[in-house]
Structure formats: structure tokens, C-alpha cells
C-alpha atoms as a PDB file:
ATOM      1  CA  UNK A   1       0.000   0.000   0.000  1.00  0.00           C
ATOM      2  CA  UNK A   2       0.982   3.214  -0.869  1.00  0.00           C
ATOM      3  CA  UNK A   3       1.185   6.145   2.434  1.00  0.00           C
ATOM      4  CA  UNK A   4       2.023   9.073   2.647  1.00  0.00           C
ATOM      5  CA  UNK A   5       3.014  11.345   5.573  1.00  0.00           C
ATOM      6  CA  UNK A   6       1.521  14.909   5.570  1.00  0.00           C
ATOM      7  CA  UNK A   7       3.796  16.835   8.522  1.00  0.00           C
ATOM      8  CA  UNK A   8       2.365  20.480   8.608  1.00  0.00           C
ATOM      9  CA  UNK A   9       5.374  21.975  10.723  1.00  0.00           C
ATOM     10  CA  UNK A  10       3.524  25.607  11.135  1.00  0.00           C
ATOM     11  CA  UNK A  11       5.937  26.246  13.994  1.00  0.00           C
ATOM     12  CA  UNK A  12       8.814  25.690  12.266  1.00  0.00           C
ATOM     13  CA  UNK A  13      10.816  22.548  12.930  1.00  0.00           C
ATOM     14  CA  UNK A  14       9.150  19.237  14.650  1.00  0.00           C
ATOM     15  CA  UNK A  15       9.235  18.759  17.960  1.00  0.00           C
ATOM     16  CA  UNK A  16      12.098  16.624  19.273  1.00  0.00           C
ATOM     17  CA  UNK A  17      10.102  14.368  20.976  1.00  0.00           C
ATOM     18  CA  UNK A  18       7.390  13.914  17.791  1.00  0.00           C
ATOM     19  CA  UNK A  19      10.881  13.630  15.082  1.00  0.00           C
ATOM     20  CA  UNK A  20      12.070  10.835  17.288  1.00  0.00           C
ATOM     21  CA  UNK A  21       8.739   8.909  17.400  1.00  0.00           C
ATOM     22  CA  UNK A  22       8.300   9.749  13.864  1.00  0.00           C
ATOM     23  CA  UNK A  23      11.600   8.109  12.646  1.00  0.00           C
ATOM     24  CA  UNK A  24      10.212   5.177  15.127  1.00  0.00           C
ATOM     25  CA  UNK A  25       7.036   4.543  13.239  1.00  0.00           C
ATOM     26  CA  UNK A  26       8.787   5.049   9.927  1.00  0.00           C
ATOM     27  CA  UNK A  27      11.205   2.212  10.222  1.00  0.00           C
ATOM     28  CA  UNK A  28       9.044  -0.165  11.855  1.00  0.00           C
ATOM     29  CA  UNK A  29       6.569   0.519   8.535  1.00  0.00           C
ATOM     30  CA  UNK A  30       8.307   1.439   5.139  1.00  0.00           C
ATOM     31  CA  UNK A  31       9.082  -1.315   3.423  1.00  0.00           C
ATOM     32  CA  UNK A  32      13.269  -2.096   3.070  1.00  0.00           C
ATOM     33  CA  UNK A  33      12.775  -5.154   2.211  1.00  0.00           C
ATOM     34  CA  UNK A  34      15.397  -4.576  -0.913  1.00  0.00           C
ATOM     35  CA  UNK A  35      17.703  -2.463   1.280  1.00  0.00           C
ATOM     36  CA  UNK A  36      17.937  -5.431   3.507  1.00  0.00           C
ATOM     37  CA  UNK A  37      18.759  -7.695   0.870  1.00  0.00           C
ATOM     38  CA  UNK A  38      20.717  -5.339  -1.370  1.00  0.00           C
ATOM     39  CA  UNK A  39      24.055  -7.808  -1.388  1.00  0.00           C
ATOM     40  CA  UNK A  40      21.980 -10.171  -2.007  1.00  0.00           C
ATOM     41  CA  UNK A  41      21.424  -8.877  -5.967  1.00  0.00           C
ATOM     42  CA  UNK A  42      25.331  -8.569  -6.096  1.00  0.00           C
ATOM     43  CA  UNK A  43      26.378 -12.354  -4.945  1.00  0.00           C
ATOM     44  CA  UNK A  44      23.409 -13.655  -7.302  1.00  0.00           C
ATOM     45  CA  UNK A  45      24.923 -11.912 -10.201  1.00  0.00           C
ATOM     46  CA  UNK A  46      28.455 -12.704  -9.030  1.00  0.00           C
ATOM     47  CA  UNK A  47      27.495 -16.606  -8.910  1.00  0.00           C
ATOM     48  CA  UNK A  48      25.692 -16.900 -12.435  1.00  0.00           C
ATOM     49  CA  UNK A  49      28.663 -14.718 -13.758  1.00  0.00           C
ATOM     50  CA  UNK A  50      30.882 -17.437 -12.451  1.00  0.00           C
ATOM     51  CA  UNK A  51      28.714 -20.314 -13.210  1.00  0.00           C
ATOM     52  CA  UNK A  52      28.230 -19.495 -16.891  1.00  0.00           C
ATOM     53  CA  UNK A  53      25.340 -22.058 -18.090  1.00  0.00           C
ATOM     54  CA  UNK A  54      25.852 -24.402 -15.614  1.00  0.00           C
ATOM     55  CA  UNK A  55      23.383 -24.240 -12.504  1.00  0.00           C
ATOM     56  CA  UNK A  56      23.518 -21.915  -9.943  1.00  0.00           C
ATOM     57  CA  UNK A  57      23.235 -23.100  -6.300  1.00  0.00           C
ATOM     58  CA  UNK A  58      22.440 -19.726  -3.681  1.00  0.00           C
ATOM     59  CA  UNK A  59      20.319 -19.728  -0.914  1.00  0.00           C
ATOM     60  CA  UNK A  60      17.084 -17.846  -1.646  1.00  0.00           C
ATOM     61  CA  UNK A  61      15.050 -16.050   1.069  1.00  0.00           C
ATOM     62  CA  UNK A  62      11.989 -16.574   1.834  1.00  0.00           C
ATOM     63  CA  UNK A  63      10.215 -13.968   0.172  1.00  0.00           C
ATOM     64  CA  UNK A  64      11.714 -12.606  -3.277  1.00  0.00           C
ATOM     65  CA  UNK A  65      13.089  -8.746  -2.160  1.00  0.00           C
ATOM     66  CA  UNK A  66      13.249  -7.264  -5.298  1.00  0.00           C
ATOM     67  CA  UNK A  67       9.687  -6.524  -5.380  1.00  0.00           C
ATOM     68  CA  UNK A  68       7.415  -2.934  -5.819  1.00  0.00           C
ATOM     69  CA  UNK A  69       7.751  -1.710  -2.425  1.00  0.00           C
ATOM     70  CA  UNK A  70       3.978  -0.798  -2.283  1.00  0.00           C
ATOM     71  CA  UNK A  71       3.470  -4.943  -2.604  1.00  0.00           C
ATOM     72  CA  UNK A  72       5.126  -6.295   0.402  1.00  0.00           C
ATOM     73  CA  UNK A  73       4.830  -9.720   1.179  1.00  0.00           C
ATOM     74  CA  UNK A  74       5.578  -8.807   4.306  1.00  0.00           C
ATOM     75  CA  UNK A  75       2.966  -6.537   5.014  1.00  0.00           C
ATOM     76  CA  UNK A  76       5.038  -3.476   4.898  1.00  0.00           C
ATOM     77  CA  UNK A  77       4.501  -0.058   2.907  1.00  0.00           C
ATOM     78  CA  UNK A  78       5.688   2.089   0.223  1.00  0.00           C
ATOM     79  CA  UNK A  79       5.973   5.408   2.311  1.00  0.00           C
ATOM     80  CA  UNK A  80       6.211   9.138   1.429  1.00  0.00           C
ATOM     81  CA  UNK A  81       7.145  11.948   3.378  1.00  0.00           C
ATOM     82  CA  UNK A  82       5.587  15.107   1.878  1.00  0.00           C
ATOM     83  CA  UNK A  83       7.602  17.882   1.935  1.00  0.00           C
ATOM     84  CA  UNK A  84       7.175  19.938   4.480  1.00  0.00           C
ATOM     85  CA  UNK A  85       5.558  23.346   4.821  1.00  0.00           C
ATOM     86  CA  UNK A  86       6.045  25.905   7.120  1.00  0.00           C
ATOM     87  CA  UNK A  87       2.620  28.123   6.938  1.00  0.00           C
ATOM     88  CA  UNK A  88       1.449  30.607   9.466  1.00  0.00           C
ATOM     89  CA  UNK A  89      -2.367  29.292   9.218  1.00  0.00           C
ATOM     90  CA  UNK A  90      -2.758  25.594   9.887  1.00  0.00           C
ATOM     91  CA  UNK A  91      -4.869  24.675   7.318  1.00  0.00           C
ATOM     92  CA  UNK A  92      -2.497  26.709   4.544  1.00  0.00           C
ATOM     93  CA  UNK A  93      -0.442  23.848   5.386  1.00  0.00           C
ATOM     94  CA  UNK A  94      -2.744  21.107   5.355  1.00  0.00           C
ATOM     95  CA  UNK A  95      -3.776  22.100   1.800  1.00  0.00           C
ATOM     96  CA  UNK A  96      -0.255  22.330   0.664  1.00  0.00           C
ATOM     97  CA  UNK A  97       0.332  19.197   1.656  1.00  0.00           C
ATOM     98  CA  UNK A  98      -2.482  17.491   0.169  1.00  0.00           C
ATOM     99  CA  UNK A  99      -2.257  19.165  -3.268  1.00  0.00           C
ATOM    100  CA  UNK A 100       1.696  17.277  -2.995  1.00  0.00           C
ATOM    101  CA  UNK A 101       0.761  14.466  -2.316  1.00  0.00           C
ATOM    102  CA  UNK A 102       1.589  10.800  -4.627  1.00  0.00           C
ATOM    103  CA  UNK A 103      -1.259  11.062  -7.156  1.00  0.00           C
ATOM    104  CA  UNK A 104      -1.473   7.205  -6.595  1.00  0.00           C
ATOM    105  CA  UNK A 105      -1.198   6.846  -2.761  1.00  0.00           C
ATOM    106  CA  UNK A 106      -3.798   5.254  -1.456  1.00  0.00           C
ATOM    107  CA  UNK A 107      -4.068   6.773   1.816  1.00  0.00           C
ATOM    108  CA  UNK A 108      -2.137  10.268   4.012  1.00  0.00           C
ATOM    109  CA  UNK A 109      -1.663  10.790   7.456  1.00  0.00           C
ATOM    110  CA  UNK A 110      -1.555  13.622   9.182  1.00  0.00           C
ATOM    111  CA  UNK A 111       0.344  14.117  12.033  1.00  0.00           C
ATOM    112  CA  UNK A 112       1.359  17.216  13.461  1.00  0.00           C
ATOM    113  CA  UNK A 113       4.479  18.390  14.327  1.00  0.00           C
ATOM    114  CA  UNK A 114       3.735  18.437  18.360  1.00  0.00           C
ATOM    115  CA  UNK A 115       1.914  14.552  18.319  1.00  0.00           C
ATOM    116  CA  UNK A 116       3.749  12.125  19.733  1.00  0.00           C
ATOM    117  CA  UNK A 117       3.303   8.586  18.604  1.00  0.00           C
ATOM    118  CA  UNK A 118       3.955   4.640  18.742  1.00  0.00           C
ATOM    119  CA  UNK A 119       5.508   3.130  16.529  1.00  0.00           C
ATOM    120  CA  UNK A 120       2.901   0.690  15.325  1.00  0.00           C
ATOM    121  CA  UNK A 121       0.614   3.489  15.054  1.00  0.00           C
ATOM    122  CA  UNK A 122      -0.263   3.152  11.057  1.00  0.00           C
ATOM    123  CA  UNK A 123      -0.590  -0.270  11.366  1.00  0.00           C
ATOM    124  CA  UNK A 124      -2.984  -0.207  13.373  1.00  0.00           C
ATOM    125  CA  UNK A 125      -5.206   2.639  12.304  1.00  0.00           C
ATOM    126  CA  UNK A 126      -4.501   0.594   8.377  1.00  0.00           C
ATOM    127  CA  UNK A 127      -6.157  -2.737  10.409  1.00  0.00           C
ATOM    128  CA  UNK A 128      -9.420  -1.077  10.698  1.00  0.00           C
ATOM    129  CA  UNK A 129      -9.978  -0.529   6.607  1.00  0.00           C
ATOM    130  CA  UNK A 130     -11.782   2.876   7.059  1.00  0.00           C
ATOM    131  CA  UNK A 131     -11.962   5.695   4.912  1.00  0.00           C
ATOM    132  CA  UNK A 132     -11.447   8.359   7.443  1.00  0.00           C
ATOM    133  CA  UNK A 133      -9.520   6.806  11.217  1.00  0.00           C
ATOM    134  CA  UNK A 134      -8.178   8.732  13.883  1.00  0.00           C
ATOM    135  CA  UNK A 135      -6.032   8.023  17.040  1.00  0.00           C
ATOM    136  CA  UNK A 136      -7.232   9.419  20.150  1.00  0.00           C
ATOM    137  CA  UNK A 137      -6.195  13.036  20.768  1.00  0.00           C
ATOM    138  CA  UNK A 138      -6.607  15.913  23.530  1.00  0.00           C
ATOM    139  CA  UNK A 139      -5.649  19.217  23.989  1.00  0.00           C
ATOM    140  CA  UNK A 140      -2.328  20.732  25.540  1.00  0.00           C
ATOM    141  CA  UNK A 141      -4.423  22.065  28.723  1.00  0.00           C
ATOM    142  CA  UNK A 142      -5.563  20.505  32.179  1.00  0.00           C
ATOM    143  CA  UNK A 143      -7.787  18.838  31.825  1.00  0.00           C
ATOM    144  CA  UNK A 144      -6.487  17.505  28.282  1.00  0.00           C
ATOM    145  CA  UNK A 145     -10.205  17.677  26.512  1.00  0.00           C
ATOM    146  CA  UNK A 146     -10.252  14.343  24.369  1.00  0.00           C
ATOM    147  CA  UNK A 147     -10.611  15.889  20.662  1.00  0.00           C
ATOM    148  CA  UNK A 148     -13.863  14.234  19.633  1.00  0.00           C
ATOM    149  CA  UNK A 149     -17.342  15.320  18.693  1.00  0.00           C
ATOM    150  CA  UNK A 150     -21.012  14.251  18.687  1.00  0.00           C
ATOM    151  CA  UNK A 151     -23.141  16.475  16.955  1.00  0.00           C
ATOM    152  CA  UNK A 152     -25.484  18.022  19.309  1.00  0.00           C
ATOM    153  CA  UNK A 153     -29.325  18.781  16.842  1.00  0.00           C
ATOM    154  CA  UNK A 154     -30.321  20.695  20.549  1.00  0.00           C
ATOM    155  CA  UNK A 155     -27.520  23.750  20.370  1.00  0.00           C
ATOM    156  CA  UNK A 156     -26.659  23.015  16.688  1.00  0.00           C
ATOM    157  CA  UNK A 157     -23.184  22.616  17.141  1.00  0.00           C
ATOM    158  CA  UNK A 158     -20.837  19.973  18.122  1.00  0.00           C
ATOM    159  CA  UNK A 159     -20.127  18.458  21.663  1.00  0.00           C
ATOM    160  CA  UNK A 160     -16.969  17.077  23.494  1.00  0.00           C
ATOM    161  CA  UNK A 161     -17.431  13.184  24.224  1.00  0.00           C
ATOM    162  CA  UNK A 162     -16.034  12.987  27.664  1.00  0.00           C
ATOM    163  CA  UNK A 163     -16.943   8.896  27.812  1.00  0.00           C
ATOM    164  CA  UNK A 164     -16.342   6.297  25.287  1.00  0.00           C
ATOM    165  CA  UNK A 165     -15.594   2.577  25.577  1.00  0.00           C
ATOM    166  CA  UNK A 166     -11.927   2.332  26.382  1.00  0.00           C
ATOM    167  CA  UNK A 167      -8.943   0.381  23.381  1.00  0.00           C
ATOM    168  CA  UNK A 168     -12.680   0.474  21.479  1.00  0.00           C
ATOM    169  CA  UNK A 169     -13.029   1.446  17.551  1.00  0.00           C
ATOM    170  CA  UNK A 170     -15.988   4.102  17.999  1.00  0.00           C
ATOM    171  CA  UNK A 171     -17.628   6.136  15.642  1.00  0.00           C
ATOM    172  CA  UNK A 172     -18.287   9.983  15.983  1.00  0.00           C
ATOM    173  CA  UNK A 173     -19.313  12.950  13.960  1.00  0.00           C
ATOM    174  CA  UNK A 174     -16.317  14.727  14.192  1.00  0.00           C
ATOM    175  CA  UNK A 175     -12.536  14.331  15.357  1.00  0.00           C
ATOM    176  CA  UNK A 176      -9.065  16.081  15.499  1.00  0.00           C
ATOM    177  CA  UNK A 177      -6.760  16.257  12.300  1.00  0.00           C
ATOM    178  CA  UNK A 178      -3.506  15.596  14.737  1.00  0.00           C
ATOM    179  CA  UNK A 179      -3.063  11.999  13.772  1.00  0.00           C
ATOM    180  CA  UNK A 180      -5.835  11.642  11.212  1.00  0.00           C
ATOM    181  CA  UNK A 181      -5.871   8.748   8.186  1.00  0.00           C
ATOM    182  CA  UNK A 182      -7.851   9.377   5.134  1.00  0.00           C
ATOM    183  CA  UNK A 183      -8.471   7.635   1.718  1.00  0.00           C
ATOM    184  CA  UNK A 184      -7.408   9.237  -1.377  1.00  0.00           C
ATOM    185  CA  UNK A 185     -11.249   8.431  -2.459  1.00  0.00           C
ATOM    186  CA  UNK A 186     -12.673  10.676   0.264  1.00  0.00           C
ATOM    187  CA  UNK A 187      -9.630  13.695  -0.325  1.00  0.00           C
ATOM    188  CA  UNK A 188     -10.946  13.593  -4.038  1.00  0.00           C
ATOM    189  CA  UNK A 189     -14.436  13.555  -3.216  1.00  0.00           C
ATOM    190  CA  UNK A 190     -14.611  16.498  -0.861  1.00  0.00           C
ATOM    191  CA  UNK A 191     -12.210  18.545  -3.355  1.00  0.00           C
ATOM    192  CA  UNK A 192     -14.625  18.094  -6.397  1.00  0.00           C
ATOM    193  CA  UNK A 193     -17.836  18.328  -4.148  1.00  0.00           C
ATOM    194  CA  UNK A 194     -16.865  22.069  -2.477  1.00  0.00           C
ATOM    195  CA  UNK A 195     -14.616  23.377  -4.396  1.00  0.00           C
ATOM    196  CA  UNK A 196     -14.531  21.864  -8.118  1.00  0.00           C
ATOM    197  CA  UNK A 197     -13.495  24.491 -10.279  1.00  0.00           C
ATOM    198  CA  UNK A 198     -10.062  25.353  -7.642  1.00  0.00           C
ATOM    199  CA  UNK A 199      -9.548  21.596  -7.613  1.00  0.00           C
ATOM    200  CA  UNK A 200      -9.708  21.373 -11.606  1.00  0.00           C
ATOM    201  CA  UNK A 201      -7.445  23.908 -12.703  1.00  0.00           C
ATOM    202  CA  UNK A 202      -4.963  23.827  -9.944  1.00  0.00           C
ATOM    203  CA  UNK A 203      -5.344  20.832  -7.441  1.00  0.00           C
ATOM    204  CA  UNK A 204      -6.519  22.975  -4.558  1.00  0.00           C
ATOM    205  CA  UNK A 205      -9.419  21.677  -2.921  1.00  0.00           C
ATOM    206  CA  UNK A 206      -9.340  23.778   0.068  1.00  0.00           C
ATOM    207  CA  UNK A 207     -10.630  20.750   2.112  1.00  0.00           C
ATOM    208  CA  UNK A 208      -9.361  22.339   5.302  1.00  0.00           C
ATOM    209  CA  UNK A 209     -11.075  26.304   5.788  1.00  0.00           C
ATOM    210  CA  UNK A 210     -12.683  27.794   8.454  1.00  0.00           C
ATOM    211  CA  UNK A 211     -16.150  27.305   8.626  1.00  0.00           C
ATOM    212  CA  UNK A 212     -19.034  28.968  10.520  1.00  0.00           C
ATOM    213  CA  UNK A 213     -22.277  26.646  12.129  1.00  0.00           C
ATOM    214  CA  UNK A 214     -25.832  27.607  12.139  1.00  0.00           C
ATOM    215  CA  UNK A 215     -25.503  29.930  14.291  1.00  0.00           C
ATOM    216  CA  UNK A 216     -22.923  31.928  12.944  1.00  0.00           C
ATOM    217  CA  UNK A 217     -20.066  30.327  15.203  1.00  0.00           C
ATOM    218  CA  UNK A 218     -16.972  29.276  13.786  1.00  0.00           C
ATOM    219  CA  UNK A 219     -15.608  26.489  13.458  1.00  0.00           C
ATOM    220  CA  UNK A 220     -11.897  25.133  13.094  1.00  0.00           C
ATOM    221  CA  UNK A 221     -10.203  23.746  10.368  1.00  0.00           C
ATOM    222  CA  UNK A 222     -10.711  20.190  11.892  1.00  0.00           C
ATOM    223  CA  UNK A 223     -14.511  20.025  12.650  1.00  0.00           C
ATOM    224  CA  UNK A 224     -14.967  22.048   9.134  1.00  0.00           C
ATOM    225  CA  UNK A 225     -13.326  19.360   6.843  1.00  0.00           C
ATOM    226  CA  UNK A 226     -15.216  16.696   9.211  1.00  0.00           C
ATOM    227  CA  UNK A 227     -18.482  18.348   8.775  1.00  0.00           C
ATOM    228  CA  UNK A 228     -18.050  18.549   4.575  1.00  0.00           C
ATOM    229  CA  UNK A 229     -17.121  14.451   4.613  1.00  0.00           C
ATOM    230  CA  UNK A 230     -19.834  13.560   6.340  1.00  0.00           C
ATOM    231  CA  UNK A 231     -22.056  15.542   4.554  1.00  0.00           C
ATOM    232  CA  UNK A 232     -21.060  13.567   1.402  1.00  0.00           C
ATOM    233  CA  UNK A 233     -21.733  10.497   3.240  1.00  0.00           C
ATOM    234  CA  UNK A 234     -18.492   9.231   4.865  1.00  0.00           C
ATOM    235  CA  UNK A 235     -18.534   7.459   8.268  1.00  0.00           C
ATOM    236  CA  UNK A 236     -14.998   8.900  10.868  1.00  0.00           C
ATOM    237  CA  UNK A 237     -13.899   6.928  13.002  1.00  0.00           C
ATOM    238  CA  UNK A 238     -11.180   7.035  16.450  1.00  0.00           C
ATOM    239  CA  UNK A 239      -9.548   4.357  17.336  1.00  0.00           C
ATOM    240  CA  UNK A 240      -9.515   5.102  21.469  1.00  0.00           C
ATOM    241  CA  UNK A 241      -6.612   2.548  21.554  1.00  0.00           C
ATOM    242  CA  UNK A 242      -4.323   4.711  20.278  1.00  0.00           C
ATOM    243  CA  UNK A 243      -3.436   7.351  21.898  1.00  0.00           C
ATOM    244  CA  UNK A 244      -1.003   9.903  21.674  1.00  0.00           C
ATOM    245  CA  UNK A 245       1.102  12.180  23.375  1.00  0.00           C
ATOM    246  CA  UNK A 246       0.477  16.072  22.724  1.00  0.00           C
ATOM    247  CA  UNK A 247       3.517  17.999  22.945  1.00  0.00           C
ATOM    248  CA  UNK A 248       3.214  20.564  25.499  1.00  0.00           C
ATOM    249  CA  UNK A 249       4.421  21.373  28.755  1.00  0.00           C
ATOM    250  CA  UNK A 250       4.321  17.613  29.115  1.00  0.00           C
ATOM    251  CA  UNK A 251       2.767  15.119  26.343  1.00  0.00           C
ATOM    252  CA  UNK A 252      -0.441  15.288  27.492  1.00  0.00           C
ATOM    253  CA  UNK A 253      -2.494  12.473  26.208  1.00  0.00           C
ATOM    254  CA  UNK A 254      -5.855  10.692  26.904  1.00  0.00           C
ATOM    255  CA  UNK A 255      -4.531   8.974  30.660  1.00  0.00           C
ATOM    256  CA  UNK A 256      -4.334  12.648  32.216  1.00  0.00           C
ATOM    257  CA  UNK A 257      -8.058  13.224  31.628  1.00  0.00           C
ATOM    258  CA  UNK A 258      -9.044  10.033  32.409  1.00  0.00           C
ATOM    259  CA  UNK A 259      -7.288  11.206  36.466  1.00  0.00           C
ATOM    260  CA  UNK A 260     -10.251  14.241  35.728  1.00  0.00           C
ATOM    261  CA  UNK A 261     -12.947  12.551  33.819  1.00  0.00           C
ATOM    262  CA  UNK A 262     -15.108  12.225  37.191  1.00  0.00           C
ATOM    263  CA  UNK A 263     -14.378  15.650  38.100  1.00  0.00           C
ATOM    264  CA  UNK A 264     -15.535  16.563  34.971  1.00  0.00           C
ATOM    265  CA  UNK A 265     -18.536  14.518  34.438  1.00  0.00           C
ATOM    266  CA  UNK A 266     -19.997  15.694  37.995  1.00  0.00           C
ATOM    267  CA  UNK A 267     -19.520  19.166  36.783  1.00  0.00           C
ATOM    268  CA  UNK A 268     -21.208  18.932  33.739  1.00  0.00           C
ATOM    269  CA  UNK A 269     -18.631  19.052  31.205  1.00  0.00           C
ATOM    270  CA  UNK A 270     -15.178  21.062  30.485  1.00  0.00           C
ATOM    271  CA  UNK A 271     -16.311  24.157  30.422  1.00  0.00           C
ATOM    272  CA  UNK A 272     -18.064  24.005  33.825  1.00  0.00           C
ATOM    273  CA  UNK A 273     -15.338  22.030  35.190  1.00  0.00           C
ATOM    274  CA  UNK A 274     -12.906  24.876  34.525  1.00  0.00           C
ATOM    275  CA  UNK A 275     -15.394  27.666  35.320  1.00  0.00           C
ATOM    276  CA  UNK A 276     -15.660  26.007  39.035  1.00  0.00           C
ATOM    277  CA  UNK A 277     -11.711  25.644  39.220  1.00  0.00           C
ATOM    278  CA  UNK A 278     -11.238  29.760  38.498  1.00  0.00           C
ATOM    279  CA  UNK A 279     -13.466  30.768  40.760  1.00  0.00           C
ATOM    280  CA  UNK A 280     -11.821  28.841  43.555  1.00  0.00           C
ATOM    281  CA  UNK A 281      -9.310  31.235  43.038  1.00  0.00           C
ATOM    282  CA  UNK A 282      -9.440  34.168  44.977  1.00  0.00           C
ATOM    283  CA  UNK A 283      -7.958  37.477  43.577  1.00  0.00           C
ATOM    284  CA  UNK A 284      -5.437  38.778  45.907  1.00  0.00           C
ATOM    285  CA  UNK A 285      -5.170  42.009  44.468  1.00  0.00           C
ATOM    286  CA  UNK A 286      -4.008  45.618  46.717  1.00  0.00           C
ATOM    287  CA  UNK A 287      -4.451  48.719  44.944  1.00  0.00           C
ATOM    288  CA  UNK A 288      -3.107  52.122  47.016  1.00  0.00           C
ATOM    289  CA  UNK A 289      -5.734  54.107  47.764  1.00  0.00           C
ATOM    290  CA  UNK A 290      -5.029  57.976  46.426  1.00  0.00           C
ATOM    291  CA  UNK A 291      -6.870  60.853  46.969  1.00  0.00           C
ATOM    292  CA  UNK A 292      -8.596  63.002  44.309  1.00  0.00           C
ATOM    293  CA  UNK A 293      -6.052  65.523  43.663  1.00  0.00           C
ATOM    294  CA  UNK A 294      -3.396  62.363  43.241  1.00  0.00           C
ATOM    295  CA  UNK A 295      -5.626  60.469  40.656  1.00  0.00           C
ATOM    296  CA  UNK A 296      -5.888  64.272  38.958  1.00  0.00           C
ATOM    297  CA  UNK A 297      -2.256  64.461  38.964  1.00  0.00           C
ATOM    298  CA  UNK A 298      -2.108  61.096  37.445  1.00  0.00           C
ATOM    299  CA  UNK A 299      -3.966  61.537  34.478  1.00  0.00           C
END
């Protein structure tokens, strides 16, 4: 199968700590099968050089290496790393990225510069055969809000999901983009569908742009290009098994909310969570007093 890896580095360089895992999940699933086996090419040659028309006697492996690396027998891939973009606007990047891409790969993944993941990661958002599959991301803030949404027909407007059946496939209306796998079928659909004359002439099909709801309120990049693919019919998908790290002050990742989720869900949500954490705080704030003249004097 044919990947490729969409990076949008919007901050510059990656993160250390996302580079390392990156290289991590890249070796453990590009294909180097031939790379492996390259001296193998040179002693076959070497021995039917030697052995004229007689027969040749070398030790085969077990699976021929000189094969298209997007056929593994192995079960590996023929990878791509886009080239990166450095954009001040997110989804500038995104697009880029996606108007680069292999013409014939059969799936991208995005992963941000700041996510953090495992090494087995493609594999096993590839296992699940779905058009649109996501890992399992939060936010870089305490309490790390899990960055998946039900569609809510009573406000209009999407909702967290604060509970979901834990290492379970689940489907939702909307998701993240930080670690986000999508067909080549749906990334042509949704370019012709919204924008077909920009994705005719040049390629562009501005699948990630900021959106506004019913109501007027806007929406990012993420919950936009969900809301146009499911409009066209296409099921999403997260995968709550895998779970990355968001670079931040720490990685924050799904297992610090979980240490909140009760707090939260008693609360009433995120928002109400954090509203009755401020005002827990008490302002401790001393002004000197001045008279009238001195405020006078002041201005």
C-alpha cells in the first residue's frame, strides 16, 4: 500500500520528541525489504557470472526482495514523506500538503508536528480498513479535553465526548486532524464536491477552511473538513486505543483526563469544570488608595 506522511510543521521545525517517534514509526513501517537484501542482488549476479550455463546453487530467502515496495509480502509499505511546509495558518499547510501528495497513494496521514506517537501506530489505524480513522487526541491544557465530537441537533453545534468505551473502535461525527488517516477516495471527493473548479485547474481543494455553524459560530479547520465528509456520506472513526502524546508542557495524552474525567462529568462538562476551578481562586489584588487631587495628577 501506498502512504504518505503529511507533517504540517507551522511552527517551524518538529518537535524533538514527535521527530524521534516519527523516525520510530517510519522504520518499523516502510518497506526495506530490498535495502535489507541489497548484497543479495550482487552475490546472485556474481554466482551466475561465475557459473556461466551451468546451474547456480544460492540460498534464496523466503520472500523474493526485489519486489514494488507498495506490494510487500511482508505486510510493509511504500511510504512518502511530503515535503514539508512551514505556513502561518494551519490549514495553509494542510492544503499544501495534500495538493503534494503521490497522485497514486492510497491513503495520508496527518500528524502534526507536536503529536507524539507509537511506533505501530499506522498499522494499526490501516487494520481497521476505514476511509477516514483517527487516534485518540486531547488538547495541551488541564484537563487535556479528548478531541472528539457528537453532533449536538439541541444547540446546533458539536459536543466534546467525555466517555467512550476504552482500546474500542468508535464512531463519531467529528474528530481532530492531529493523527488523522484518510483515503485518497474521500480527499478527491470532498475537493470536487466544495470546491470543483479550484480543484480542476490547480489541485486545490481547500478541504481544510474555516467554517461557521448555524448559528454563525466558527468552526476550526478540523470540525470544518469533518463536517463537509460527512455531509457527502463518509462514516470517521477514532480508534480510542491509540493514543497519543500532545507535545506541550508535558505530552499530554488521553490517561491525564481520564485522572479528571469524574471531576468533569460531575460538573457537567469542560467548560463548567474549569469555570468552578477559576473561581476557587481568589484574587489577591491591593491597589493604594489615592486621593482626588493624586488620581488628577495622574492623568
Amino acid at each position: 500500500m501506498k502512504i504518505d506522511i503529511a507533517v504540517p510543521t507551522y511552527r517551524g521545525l518538529l518537535n524533538p520528541q514527535a521527530k524521534n517517534a516519527m523516525d520510530r514509526l517510519l522504520a518499523y513501517s516502510n518497506c526495506t525489504c530490498f535495502t535489507q537484501n541489497a548484497a543479495l542482488a550482487r552475490q546472485m549476479f556474481e554466482a551466475i557470472e561465475r557459473a556461466g550455463r551451468k546451474p547456480v546453487n544460492i540460498r534464496l530467502p523466503q520472500h523474493n526482495p526485489f519486489h514494488n515496495t507498495d506490494e510487500c509480502p511482508v505486510g510493509k509499505h511504500s511510504i512518502h514523506v511530503i515535503p514539508q511546509v512551514n505556513a502561518c495558518v494551519i490549514h495553509w499547510a494542510r492544503n499544501h500538503l495534500l495538493m503534494n501528495m503521490r497522485k497514486d497513494a492510497d491513503k495520508v496521514l496527518f500528524c502534526d508536528d507536536d503529536i507524539v506517537v507509537e511506533q505501530d501506530t499506522l498499522e494499526r489505524l490501516l487494520a481497521h480498513k476505514k476511509d477516514i480513522v483517527a487516534g485518540l487526541c486531547t488538547k495541551r491544557i488541564d484537563p487535556p479535553e479528548p478531541v472528539m465530537r457528537q453532533w449536538m441537533d439541541e444547540i446546533q453545534n458539536y459536543g466534546v465526548i467525555l466517555q467512550w468505551q476504552e482500546g474500542k473502535l468508535v464512531e463519531v461525527d467529528a474528530c481532530g486532524t492531529g493523527l488523522l488517516l484518510i483515503s485518497r477516495k474521500v480527499i478527491e471527493d470532498v475537493g470536487r464536491a466544495y470546491h470543483p473548479k479550484e480543484y480542476a485547474d490547480h489541485g486545490d481543494g481547500f478541504w481544510f477552511e474555516f467554517l461557521r455553524g448555524p448559528h454563525g459560530q466558527e468552526w476550526g479547520e478540523d470540525l470544518s473538513f469533518c463536517w463537509k465528509a460527512r455531509r457527502l456520506g463518509y462514516q470517521m472513526f477514532v480508534d480510542t486505543a491509540v493514543t497519543p502524546g500532545h507535545v506541550g508542557e508535558y505530552p499530554y495524552g488521553v490517561a491525564d483526563y481520564l485522572q479528571y474525567q469524574e471531576a468533569v462529568l460531575a460538573a457537567g462538562g469542560i467548560t463548567a469544570y474549569r469555570r468552578g476551578e477559576a473561581r476557587k481562586q481568589v484574587a489577591n489584588w491591593e491597589f493604594p488608595k489615592r486621593t482626588s487631587d493624586e488620581l488628577v495628577e495622574v492623568l
